[in-house]
Every structure is written in C-alpha cells, then in structure tokens.
Protein backbone atom coordinates (compact mmCIF):
# COMPACT_ATOMS: atom_id res chain seq x y z
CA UNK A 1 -80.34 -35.21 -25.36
CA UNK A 2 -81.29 -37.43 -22.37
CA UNK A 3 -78.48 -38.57 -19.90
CA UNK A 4 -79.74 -41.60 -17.41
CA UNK A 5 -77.98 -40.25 -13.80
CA UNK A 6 -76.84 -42.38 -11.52
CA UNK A 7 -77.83 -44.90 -10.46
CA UNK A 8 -77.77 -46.24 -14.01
CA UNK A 9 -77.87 -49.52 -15.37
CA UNK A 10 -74.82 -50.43 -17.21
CA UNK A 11 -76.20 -51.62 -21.19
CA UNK A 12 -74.88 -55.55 -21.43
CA UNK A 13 -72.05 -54.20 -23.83
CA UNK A 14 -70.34 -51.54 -22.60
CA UNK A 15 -70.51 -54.10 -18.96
CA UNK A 16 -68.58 -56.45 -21.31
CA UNK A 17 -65.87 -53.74 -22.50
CA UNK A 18 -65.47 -52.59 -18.86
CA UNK A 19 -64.26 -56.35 -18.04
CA UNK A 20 -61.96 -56.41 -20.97
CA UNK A 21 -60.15 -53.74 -18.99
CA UNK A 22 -60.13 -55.41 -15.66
CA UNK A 23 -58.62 -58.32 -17.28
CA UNK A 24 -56.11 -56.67 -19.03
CA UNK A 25 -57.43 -57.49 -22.36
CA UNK A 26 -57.46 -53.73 -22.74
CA UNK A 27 -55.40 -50.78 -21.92
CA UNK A 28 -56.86 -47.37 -20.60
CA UNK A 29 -56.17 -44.73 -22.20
CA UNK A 30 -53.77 -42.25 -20.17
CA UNK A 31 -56.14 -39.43 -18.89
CA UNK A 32 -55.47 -35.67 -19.15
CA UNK A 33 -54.95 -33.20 -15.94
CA UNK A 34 -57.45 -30.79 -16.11
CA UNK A 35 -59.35 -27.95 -13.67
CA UNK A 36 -63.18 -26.97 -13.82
CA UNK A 37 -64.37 -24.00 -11.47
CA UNK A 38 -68.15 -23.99 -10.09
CA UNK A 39 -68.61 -20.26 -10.09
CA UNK A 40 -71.51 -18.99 -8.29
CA UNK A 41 -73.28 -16.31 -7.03
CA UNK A 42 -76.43 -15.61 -4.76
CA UNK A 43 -79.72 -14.72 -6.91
CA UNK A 44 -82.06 -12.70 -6.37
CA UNK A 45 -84.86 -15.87 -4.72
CA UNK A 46 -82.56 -16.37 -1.41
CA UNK A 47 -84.61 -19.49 -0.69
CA UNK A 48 -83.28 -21.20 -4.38
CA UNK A 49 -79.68 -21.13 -2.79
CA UNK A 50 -76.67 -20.44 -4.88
CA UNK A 51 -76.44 -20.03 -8.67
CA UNK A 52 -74.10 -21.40 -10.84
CA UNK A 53 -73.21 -20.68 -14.09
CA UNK A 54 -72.91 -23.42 -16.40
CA UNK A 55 -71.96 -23.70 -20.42
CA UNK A 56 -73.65 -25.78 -22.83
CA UNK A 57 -70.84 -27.87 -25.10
CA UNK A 58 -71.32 -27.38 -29.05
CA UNK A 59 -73.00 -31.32 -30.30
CA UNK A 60 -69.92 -31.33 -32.38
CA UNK A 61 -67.23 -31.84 -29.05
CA UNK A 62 -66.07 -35.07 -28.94
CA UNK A 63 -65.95 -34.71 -25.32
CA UNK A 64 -69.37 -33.57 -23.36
CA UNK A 65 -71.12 -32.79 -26.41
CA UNK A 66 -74.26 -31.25 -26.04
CA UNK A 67 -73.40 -31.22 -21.99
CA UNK A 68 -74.04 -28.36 -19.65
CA UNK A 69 -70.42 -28.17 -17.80
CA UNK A 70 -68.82 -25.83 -15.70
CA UNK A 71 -66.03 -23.56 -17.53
CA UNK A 72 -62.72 -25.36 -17.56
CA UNK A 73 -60.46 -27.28 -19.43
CA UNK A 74 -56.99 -29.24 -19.42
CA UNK A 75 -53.83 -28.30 -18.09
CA UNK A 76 -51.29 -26.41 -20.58
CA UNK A 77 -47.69 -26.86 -20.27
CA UNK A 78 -47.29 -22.75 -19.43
CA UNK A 79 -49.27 -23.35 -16.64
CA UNK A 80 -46.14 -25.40 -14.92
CA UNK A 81 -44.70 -21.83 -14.67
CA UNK A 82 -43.00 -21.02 -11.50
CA UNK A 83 -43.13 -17.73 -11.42
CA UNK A 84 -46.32 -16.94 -12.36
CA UNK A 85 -47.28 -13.64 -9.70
CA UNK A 86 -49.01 -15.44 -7.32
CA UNK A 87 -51.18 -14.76 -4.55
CA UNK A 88 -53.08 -16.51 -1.64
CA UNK A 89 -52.11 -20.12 -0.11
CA UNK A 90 -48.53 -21.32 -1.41
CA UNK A 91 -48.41 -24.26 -4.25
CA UNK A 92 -47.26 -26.29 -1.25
CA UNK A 93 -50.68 -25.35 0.47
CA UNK A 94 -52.38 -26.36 -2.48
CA UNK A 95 -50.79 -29.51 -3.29
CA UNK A 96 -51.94 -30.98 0.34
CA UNK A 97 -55.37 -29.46 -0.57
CA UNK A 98 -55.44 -31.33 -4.35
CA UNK A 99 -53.62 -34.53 -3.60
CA UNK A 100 -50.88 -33.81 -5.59
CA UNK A 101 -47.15 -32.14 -5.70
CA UNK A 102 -46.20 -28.84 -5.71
CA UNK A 103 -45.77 -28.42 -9.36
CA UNK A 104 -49.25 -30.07 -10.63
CA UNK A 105 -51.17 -27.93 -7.78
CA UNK A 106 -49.92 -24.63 -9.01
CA UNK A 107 -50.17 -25.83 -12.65
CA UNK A 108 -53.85 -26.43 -11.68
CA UNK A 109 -54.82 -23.28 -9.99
CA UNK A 110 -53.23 -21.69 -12.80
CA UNK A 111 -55.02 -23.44 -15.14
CA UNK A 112 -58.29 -23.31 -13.03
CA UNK A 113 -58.00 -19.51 -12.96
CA UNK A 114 -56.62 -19.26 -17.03
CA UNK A 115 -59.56 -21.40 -18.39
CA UNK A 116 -62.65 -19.63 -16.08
CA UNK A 117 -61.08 -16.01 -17.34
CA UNK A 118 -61.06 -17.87 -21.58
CA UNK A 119 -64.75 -19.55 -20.94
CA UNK A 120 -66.80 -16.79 -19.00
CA UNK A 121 -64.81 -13.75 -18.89
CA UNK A 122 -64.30 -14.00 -15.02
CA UNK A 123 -60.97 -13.42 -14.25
CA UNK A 124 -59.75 -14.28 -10.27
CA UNK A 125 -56.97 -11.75 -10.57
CA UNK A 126 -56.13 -8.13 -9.23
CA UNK A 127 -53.44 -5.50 -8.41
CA UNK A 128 -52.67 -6.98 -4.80
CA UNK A 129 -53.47 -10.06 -2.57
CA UNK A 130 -56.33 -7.91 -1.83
CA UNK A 131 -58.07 -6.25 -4.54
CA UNK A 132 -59.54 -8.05 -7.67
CA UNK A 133 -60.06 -6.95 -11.13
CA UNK A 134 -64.14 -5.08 -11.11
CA UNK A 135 -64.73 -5.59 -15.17
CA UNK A 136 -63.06 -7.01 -17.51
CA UNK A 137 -65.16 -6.76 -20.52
CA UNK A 138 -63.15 -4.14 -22.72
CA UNK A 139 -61.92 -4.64 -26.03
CA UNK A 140 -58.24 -4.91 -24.44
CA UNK A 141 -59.53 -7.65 -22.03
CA UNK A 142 -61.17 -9.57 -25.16
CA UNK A 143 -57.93 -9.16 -27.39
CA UNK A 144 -56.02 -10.93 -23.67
CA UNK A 145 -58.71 -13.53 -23.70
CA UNK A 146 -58.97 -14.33 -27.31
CA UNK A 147 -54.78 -14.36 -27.41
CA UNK A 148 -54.79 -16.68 -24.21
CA UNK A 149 -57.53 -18.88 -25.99
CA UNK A 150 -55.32 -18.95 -28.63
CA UNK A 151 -51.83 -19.88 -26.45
CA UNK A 152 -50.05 -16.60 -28.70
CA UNK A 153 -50.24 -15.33 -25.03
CA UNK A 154 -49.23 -17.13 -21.85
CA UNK A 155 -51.14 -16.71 -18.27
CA UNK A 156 -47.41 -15.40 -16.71
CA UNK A 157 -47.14 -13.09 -19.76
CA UNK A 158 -50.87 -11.86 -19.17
CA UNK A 159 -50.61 -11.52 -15.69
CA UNK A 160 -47.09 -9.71 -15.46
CA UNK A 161 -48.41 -7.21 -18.44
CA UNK A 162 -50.75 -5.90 -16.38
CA UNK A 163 -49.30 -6.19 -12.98
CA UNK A 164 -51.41 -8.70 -11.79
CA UNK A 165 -51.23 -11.73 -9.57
CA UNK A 166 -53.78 -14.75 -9.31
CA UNK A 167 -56.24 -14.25 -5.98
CA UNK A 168 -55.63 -18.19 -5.39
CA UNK A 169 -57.52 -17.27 -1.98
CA UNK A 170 -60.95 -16.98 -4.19
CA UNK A 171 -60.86 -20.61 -4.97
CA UNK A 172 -61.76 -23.45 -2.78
CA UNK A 173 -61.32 -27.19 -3.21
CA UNK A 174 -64.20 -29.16 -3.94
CA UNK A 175 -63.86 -32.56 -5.56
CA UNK A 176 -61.87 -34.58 -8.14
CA UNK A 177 -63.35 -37.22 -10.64
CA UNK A 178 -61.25 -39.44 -12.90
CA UNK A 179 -63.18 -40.81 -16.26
CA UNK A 180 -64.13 -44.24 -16.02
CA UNK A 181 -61.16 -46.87 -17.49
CA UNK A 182 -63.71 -47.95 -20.39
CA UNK A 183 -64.13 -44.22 -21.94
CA UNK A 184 -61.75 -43.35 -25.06
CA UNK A 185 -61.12 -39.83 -23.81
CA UNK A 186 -60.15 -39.33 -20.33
CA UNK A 187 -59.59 -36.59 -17.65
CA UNK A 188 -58.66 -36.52 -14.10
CA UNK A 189 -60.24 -33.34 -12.96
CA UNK A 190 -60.02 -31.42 -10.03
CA UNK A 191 -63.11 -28.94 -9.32
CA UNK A 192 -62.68 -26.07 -7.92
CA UNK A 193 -65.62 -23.29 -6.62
CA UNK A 194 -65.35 -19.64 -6.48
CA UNK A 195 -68.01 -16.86 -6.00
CA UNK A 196 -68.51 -14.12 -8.89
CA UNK A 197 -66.20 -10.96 -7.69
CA UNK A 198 -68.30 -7.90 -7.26
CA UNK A 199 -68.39 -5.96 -10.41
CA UNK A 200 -67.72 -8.46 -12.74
CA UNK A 201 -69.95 -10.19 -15.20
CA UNK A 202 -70.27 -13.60 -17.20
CA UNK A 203 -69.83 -13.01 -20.76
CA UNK A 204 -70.83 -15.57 -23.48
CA UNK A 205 -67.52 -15.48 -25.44
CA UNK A 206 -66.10 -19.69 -25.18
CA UNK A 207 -66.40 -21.01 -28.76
CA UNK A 208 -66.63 -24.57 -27.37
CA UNK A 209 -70.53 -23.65 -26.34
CA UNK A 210 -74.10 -22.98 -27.63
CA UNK A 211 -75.17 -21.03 -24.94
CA UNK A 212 -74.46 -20.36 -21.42
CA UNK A 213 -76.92 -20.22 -18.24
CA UNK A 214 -77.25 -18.87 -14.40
CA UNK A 215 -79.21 -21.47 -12.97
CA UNK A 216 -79.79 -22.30 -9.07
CA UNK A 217 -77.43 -25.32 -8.50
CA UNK A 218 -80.85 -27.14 -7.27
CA UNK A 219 -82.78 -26.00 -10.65
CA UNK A 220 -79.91 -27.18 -12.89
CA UNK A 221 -80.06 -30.52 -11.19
CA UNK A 222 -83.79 -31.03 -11.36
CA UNK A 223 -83.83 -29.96 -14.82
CA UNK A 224 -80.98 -32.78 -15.39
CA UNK A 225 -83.39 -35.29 -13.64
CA UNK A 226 -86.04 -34.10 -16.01
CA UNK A 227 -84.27 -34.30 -18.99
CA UNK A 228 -84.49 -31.02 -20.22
CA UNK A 229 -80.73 -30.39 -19.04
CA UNK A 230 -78.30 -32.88 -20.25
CA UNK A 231 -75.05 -33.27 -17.87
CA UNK A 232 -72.21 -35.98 -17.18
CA UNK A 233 -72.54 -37.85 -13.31
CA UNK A 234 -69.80 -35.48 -11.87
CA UNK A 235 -71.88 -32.27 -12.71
CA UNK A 236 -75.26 -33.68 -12.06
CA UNK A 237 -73.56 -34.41 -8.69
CA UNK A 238 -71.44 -31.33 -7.63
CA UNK A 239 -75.15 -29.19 -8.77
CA UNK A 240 -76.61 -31.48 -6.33
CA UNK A 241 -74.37 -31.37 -3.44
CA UNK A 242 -73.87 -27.11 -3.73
CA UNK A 243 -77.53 -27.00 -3.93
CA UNK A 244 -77.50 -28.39 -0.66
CA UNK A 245 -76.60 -24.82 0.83
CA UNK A 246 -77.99 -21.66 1.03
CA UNK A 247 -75.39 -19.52 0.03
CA UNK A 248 -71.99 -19.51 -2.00
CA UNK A 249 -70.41 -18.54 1.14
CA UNK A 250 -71.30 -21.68 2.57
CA UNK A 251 -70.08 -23.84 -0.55
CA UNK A 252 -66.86 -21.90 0.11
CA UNK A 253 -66.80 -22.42 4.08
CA UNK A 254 -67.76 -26.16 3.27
CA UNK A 255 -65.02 -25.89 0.40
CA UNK A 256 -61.72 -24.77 3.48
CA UNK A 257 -62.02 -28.38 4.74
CA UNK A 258 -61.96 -29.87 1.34
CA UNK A 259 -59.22 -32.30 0.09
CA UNK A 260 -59.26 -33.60 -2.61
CA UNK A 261 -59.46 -37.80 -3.08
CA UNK A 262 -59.69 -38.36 -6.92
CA UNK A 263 -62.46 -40.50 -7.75
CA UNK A 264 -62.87 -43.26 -10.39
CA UNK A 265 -66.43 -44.45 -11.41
CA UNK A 266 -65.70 -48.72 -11.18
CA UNK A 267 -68.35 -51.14 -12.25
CA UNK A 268 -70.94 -52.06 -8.99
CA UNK A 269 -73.69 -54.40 -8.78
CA UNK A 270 -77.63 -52.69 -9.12
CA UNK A 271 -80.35 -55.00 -8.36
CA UNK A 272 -80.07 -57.55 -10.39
CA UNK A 273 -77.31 -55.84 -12.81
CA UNK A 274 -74.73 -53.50 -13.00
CA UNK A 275 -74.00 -49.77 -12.78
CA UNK A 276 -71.39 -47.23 -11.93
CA UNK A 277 -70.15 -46.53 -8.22
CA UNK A 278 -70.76 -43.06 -6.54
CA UNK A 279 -68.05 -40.96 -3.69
CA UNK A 280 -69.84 -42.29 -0.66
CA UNK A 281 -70.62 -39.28 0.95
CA UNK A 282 -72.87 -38.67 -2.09
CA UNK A 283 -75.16 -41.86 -2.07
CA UNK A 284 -77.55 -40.26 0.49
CA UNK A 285 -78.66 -37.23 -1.76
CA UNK A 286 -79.32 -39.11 -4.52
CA UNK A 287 -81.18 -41.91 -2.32
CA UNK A 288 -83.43 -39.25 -0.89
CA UNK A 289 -83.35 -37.26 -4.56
CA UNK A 290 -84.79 -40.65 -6.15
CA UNK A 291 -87.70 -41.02 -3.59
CA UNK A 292 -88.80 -37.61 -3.56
C-alpha cells in the first residue's frame, strides 16, 4: 500500500468533510493520549546515520493498518500511578518538557516506557538511576510482557516486583502530532526517542504487527517516498528529520532542548488546491527532499 506524503493534494471530498468541521456542521471526535518512542541505535554503515526500529501494523488495524510505526500506544489509566518507582527528571520536569501537567507527563513516560517494553521487548528500566536492565528476553520477562499486554499486570506492579524503577533519563522529547479534526479515530501523541541499552535486543513479540525492521531513519524514509514502505505524515517526518544526524546521540542531544508544541494537520492551500499543513521547521527538508 502506497501513502502520497506531504505535500499532498487533498481529494475534492474529504476537502468538503474537513469544512463540515470548520463550520460546525460536524463534531471531532475526542482524541486519545497516547506515547510512541523512536528507538534507535548506530549500525554498522556510520555514514547511513542512526537506525530505527520500526513495526509494520497487521492490514486488519483499524488504525495505521498496514503502516510501519514506531512501538507505542495509548495511555492506560494505571499509568496515572503516582508512585510508580521512578527515576530521572521529576513529572514536573517532564510536564514543562511535554506541554502538559504533572499527572499526564508521568502518565506518558510511563506509558512511553510500558508500551516500547509490550511492542519490542526493550524495556528502559534497571536496579538504580544508574544501571539498566542488559536482556530481557527470558521466559519470566515474556510471561511480564505478555501479562502487561494483557493489563492482568500493572507497570507499578511490574516494576516494584522486580525492584525496578523507570530510567526516565533514557528518553528525550521529540515532537507531538494531533490527528487531523476530519479522521474518525484520533490521537494526540507525544514522541519520544531513546537509544537501544547495551545488551538488549528487539524481539518480534507485538501481536498488532506483521513484521518488524532496523532500518536507517534515512532508508525508511526513502523507501516511504518510493512506495515500498507505507507510513502516516508524522513518521515519514520524524524518519526524515532523525535522519538528518549522524548518530542517536545527536537525536538525543538535539532531543534536551525539545518541548513539545502539539501539532494539528489544518487544511492549506497547494497550487491551485488544497493539502495538509506541516510544523514549520519541517517544510525545508521536505522542499529540498522533493527536488532532489
């Protein structure tokens, strides 16, 4: 499956449904919070920058079906949990960071962290605030992911039973994308990055994909504009941008000066129709990107 990246050009009818809603003819639907982490790691070619690892959705979701995404997923209600061990900048830290209170930024790192460990196996977790977990691919681990998967096990639970506490200080703060008004399904997601912690590995174990892929971030976005990789705008875009540096350390320097401003694709004009709007800041890759 083929997905136009932007700039597209808006189809006639889904132009006129996007006016029903800024008209008030029709309601949005109320989006879910939710947390996606760009993990990454330096391959082997140091010239093809960083790679990052990236899940193929089953055709059958009826959300991203069929898309290459980043692990993630929504926010669960455990994932409020105050007490959750807890390592790294404060929620108070993080909510500057994300744009948001105290109690949805730690509800997000927690879920950010919860949903990486339940899609690839990669869990940003050890004994201290300065050790992290070197392999987590034992039968116990999979019996912890498979129960956390299932929510018979909470993240505090998990954590606590194996005195653990959440290395918050391996994520950074990349972006945040809204879906557009028009869509039936909706998310407000923040994106997170994080490098691979030595020793670990990426398992293929999430039941929402087909398959799952290391790919330079610069590779997975030329194979997007080829067609043989299909992806939403938001991932096309972050592959594009992190492909931009040499290393994951960089993405992760870059990432300390990151806040987030959620952004929501609106209806702009393209030539002589119409298409959906960009961030700013990311109009010049994909202006040089379309003339190269």
């Amino acid at each position: 499956m083929r997905i136009p990246l932007p700039p597209v050009p808006l189809p006639e009818h889904l132009l006129d449904v996007a006016r029903e809603y800024d008209d008030g003819t029709r309601t949005p639907v109320q989006p879910r919070d939710a947390a996606t982490v760009v993990v990454m790691r330096d391959g082997a070619d140091a010239a093809a920058g960083p790679e990052v690892y990236l899940l193929r959705r089953q055709v059958s979701m009826d959300f991203a079906g069929g898309m290459a995404v980043f692990p993630g997923g929504g926010v669960d209600q455990r994932d409020f949990d105050a007490s959750v061990a807890w390592a790294g900048p404060d929620a108070a830290d993080w909510a500057r960071r994300l744009g948001t209170d105290t109690e949805l930024a730690r509800a997000l790192v927690c879920a950010a962290v919860r949903e990486t460990f339940e899609e690839s196996g990669v869990l940003l977790a050890g004994e201290s605030a300065d050790t992290v977990v070197a392999d987590t691919t034992g039968a116990d681990w999979e019996a912890d992911r498979e129960a956390l998967v299932s929510r018979d096990l909470a993240m505090t639970d998990f954590l606590n039973r194996r005195g653990l506490v959440l290395r918050t200080d391996l994520l950074g703060t990349w972006d945040g994308w809204l879906t557009p008004v028009f869509e039936p399904k909706r998310y407000r997601t923040w994106f997170f990055v994080a490098v691979l912690p030595a020793g670990q590995r990426t398992r293929d174990v999430s039941t929402e994909s087909s398959s799952v892929t290391w790919l330079p971030a610069k590779v997975a976005a030329e194979q997007a504009d080829s067609g043989s990789l299909a992806m939403l705008p938001p991932t096309y875009l972050t592959c594009l941008e992190v492909g931009t540096h040499a290393t994951s350390a960089e993405v992760l320097a870059e990432a300390e000066g990151r806040t987030v401003e959620m952004f929501c694709p609106a209806v702009e004009p393209l030539g002589e129709g119409w298409t959906l709007s960009m961030p700013d800041r990311l109009r010049p890759l994909v202006a040089e990107r379309r003339r190269s």
